[in-house]
N, C-alpha and C. Protein backbone atom coordinates (compact mmCIF):
# COMPACT_ATOMS: atom_id res chain seq x y z
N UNK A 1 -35.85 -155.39 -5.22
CA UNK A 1 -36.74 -156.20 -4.40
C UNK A 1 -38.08 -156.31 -5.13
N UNK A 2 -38.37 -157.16 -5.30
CA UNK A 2 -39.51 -157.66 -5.92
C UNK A 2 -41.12 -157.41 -5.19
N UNK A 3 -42.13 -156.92 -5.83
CA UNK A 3 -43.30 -156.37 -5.05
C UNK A 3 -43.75 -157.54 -3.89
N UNK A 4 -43.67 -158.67 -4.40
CA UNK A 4 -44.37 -159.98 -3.50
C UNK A 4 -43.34 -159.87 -2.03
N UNK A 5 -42.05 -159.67 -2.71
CA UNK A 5 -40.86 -159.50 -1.04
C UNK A 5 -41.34 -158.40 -0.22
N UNK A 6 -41.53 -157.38 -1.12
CA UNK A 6 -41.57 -156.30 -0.22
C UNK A 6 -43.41 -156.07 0.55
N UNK A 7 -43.94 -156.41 -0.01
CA UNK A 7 -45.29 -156.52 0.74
C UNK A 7 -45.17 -157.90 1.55
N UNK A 8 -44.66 -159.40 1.79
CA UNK A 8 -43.88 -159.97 2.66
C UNK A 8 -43.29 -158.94 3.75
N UNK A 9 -42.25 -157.96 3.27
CA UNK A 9 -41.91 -157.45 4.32
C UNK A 9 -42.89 -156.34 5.35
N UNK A 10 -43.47 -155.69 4.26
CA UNK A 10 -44.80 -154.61 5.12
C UNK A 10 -45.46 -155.15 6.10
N UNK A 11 -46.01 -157.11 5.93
CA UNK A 11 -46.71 -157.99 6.69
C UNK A 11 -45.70 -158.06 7.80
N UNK A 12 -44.83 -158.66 8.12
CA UNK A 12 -43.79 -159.04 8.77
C UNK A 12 -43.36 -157.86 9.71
N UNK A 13 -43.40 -156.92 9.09
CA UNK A 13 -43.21 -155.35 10.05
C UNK A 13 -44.68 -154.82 10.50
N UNK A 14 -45.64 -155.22 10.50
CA UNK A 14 -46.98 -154.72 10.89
C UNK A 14 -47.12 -155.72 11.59
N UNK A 15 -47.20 -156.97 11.51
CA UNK A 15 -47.30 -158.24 12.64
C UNK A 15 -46.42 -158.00 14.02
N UNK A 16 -45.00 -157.45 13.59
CA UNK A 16 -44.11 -157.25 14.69
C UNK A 16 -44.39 -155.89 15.81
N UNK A 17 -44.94 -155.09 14.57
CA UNK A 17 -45.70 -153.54 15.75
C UNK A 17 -46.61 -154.47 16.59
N UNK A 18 -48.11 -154.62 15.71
CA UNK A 18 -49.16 -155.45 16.39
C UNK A 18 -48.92 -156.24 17.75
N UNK A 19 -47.97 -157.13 17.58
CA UNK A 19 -47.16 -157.63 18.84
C UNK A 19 -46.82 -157.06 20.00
N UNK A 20 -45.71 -156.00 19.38
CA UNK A 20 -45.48 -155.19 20.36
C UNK A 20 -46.53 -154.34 21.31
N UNK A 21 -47.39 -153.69 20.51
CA UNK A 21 -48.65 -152.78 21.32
C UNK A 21 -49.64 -153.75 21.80
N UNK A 22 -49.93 -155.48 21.36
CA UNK A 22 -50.15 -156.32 22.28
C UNK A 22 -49.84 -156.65 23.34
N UNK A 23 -48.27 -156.68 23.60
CA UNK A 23 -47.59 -156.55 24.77
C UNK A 23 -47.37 -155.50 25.38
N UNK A 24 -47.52 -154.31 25.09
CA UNK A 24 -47.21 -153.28 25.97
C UNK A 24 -49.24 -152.76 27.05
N UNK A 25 -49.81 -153.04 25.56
CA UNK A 25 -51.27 -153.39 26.56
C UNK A 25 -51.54 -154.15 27.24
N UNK A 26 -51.14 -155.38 27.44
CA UNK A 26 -51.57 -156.03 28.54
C UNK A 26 -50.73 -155.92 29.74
N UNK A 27 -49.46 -155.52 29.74
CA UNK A 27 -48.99 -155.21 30.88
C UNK A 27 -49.30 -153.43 31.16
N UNK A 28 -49.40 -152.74 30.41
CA UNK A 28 -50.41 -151.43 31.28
C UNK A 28 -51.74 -151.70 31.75
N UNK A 29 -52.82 -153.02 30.88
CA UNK A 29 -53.71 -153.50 31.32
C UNK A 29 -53.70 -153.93 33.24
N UNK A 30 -52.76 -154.87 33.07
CA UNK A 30 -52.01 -155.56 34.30
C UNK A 30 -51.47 -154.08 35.49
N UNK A 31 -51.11 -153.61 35.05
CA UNK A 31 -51.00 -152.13 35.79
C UNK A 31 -51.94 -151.45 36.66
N UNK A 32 -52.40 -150.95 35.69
CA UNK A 32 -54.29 -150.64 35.76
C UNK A 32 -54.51 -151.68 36.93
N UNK A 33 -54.68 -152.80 36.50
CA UNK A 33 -55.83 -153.83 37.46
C UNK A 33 -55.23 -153.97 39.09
N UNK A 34 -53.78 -153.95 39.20
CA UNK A 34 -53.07 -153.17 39.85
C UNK A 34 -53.60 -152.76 41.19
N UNK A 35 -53.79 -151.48 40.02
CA UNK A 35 -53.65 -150.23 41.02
C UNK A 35 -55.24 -150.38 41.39
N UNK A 36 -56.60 -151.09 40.44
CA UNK A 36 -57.74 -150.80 41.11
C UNK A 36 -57.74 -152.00 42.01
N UNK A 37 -56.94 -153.00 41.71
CA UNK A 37 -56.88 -153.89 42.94
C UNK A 37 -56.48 -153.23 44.47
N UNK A 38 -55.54 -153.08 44.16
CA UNK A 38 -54.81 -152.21 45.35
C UNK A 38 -55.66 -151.43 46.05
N UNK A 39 -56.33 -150.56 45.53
CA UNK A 39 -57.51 -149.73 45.76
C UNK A 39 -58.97 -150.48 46.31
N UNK A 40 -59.21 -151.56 45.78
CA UNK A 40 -59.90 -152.75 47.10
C UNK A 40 -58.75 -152.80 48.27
N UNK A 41 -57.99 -153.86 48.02
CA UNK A 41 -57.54 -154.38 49.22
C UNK A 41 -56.94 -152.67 50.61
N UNK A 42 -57.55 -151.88 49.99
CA UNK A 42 -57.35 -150.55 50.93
C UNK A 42 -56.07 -150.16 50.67
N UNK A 43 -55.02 -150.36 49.94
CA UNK A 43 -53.63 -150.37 49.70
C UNK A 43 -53.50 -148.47 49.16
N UNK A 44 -52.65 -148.00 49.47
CA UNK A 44 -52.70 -147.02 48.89
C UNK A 44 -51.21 -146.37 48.63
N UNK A 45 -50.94 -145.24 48.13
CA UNK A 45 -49.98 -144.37 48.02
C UNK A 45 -48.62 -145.54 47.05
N UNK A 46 -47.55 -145.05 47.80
CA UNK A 46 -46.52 -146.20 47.17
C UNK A 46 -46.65 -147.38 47.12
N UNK A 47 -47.11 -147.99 48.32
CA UNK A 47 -47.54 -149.62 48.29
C UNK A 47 -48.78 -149.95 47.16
N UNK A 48 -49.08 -148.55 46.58
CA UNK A 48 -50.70 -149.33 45.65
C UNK A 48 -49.53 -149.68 44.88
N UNK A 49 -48.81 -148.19 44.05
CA UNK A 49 -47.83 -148.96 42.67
C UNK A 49 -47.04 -149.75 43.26
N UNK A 50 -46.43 -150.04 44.64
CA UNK A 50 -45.33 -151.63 44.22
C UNK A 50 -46.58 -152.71 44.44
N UNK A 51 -47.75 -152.86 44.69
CA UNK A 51 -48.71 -153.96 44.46
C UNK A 51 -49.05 -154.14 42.79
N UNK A 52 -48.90 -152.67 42.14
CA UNK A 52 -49.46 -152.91 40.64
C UNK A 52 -48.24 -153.64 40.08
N UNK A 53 -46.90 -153.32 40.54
CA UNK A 53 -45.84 -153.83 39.93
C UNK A 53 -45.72 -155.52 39.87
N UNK A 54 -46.21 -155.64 41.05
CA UNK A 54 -46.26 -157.44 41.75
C UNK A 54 -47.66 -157.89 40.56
N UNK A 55 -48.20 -157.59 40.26
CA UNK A 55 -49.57 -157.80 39.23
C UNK A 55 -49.06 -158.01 38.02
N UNK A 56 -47.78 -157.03 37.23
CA UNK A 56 -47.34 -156.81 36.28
C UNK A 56 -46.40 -158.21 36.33
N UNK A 57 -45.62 -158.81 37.27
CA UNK A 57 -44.55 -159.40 37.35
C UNK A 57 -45.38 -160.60 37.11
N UNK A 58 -46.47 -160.75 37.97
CA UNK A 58 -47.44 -161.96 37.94
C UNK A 58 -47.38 -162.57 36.55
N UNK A 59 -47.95 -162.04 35.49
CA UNK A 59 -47.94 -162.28 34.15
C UNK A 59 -47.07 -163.16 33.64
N UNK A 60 -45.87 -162.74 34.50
CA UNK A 60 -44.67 -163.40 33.68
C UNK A 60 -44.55 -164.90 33.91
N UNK A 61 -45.31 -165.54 35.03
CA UNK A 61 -45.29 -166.86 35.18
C UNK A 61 -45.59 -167.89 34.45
N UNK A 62 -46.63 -167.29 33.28
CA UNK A 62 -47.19 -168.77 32.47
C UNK A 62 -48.04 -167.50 31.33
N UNK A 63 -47.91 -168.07 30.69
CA UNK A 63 -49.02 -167.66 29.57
C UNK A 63 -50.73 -167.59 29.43
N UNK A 64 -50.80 -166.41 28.99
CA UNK A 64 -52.54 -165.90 29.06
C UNK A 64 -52.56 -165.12 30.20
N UNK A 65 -53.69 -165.14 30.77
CA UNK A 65 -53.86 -164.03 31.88
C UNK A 65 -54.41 -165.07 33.19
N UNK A 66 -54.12 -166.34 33.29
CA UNK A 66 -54.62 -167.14 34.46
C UNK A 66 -54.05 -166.62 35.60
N UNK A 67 -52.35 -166.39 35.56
CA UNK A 67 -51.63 -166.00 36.54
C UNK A 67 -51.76 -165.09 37.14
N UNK A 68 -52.49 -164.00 36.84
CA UNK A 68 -52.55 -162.78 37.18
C UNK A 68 -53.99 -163.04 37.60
N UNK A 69 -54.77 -163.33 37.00
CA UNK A 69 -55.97 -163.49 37.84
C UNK A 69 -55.96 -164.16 38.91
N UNK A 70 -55.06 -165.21 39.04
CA UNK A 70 -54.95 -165.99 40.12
C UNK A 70 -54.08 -164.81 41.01
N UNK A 71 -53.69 -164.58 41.03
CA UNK A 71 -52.57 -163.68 41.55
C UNK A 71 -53.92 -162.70 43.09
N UNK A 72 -54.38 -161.98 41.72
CA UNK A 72 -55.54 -160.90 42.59
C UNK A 72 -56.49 -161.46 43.22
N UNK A 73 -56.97 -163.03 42.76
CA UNK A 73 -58.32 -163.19 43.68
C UNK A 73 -58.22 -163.93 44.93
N UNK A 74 -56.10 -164.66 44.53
CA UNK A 74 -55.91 -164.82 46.09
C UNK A 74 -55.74 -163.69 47.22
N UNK A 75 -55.15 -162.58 46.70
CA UNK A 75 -54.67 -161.42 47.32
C UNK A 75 -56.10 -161.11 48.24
N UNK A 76 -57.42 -161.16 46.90
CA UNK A 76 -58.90 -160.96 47.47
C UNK A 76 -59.13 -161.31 48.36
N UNK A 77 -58.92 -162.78 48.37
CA UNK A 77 -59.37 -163.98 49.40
C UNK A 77 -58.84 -163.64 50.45
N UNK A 78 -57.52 -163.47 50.72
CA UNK A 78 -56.63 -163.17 51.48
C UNK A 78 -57.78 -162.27 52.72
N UNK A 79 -57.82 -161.27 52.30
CA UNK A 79 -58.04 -159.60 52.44
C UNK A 79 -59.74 -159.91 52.74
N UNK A 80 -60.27 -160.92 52.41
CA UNK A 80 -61.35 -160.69 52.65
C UNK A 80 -62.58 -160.40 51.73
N UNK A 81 -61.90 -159.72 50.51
CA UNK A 81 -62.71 -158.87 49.43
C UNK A 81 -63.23 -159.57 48.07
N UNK A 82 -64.64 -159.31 48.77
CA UNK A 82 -65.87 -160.28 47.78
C UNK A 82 -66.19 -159.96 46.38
N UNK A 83 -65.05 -160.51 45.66
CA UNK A 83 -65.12 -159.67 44.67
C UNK A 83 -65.33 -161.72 43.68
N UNK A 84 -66.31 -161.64 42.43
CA UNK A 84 -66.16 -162.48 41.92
C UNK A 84 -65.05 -162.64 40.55
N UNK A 85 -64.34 -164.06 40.39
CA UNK A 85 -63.57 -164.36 39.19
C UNK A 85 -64.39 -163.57 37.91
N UNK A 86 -65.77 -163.11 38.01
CA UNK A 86 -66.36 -163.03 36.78
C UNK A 86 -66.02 -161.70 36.74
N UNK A 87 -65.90 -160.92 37.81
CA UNK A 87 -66.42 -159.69 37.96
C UNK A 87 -64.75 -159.17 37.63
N UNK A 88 -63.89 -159.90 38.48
CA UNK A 88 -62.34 -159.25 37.67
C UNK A 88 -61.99 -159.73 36.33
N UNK A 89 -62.71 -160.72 35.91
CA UNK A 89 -62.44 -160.95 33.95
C UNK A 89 -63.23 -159.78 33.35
N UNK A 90 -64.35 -159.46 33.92
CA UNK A 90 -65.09 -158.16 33.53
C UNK A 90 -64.15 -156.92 33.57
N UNK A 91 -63.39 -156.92 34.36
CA UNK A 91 -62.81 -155.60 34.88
C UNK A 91 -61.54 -155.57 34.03
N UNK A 92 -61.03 -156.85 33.94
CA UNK A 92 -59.63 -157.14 33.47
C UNK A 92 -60.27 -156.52 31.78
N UNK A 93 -60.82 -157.07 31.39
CA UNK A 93 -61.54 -156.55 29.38
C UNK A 93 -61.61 -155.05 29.69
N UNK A 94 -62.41 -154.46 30.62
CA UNK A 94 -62.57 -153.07 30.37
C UNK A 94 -61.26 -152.57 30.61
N UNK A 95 -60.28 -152.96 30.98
CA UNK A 95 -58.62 -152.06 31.42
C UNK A 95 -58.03 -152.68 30.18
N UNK A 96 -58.11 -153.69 29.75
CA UNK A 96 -57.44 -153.85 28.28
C UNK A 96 -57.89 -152.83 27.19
N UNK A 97 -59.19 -152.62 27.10
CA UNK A 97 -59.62 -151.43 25.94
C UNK A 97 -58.91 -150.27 26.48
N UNK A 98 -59.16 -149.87 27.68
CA UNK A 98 -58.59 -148.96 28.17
C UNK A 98 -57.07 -148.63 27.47
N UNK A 99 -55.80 -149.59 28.23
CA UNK A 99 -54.63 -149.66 27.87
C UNK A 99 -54.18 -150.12 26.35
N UNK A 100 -55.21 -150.78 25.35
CA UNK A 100 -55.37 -150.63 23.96
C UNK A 100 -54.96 -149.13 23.57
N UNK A 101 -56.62 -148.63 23.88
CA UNK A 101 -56.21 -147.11 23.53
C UNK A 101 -55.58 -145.95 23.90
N UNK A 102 -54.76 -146.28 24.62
CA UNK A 102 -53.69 -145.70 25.40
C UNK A 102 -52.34 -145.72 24.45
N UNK A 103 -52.14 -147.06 24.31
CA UNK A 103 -51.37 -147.22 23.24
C UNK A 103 -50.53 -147.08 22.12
N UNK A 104 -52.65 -147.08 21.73
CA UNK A 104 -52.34 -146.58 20.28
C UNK A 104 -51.72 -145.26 20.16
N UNK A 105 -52.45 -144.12 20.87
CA UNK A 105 -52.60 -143.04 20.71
C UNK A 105 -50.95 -142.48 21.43
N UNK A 106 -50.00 -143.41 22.13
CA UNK A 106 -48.99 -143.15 22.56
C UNK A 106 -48.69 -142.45 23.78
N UNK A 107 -49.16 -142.81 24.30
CA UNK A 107 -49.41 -142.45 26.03
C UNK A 107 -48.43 -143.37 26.49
């Protein structure tokens, strides 16, 4: 195998990790937001994690994170809880670093 193939392949296998711990952070991200959602809407015990699970599933509707935001600030609305779109994109970044370094480190 020729050096140019095989550093081709090193790229190609580091793009495919990268991916992966992309995807596994934003749905522990999505987790996370979850459970501190849940934790507004007063939700607690088992019903917080099957609400974080419904957060996690959210995702799967469309691409990026619209769905899931949409997801929680109707739940908000719903419930009453004055929480702003800015303030859960705020919240949503700090649980991504969070579940980043979670990640990495293999948690």
């Amino acid at each position: 195998m020729s050096e140019i193939n095989k550093r081709e392949e090193g790229f190609e296998k580091k793009f495919a990790l990268d991916e992966e711990q992309k995807f596994k952070a934003e749905a522990r991200r999505n987790r996370l937001l979850g459970l501190w959602a849940a934790e507004k809407l007063g939700i607690t015990g088992e019903a917080a994690a099957a609400y974080a699970k419904e957060v996690v599933a959210a995702d799967f509707e469309e691409a990026g994170d619209a769905d899931v935001l949409r997801k929680v600030m109707a739940d908000f609305a719903a419930r009453n809880v004055a929480l702003t779109e800015q303030a859960i994109r705020a919240k949503m970044s700090e649980l991504l670093a969070v579940a980043t370094a979670e990640v990495k480190a293999g948690k």
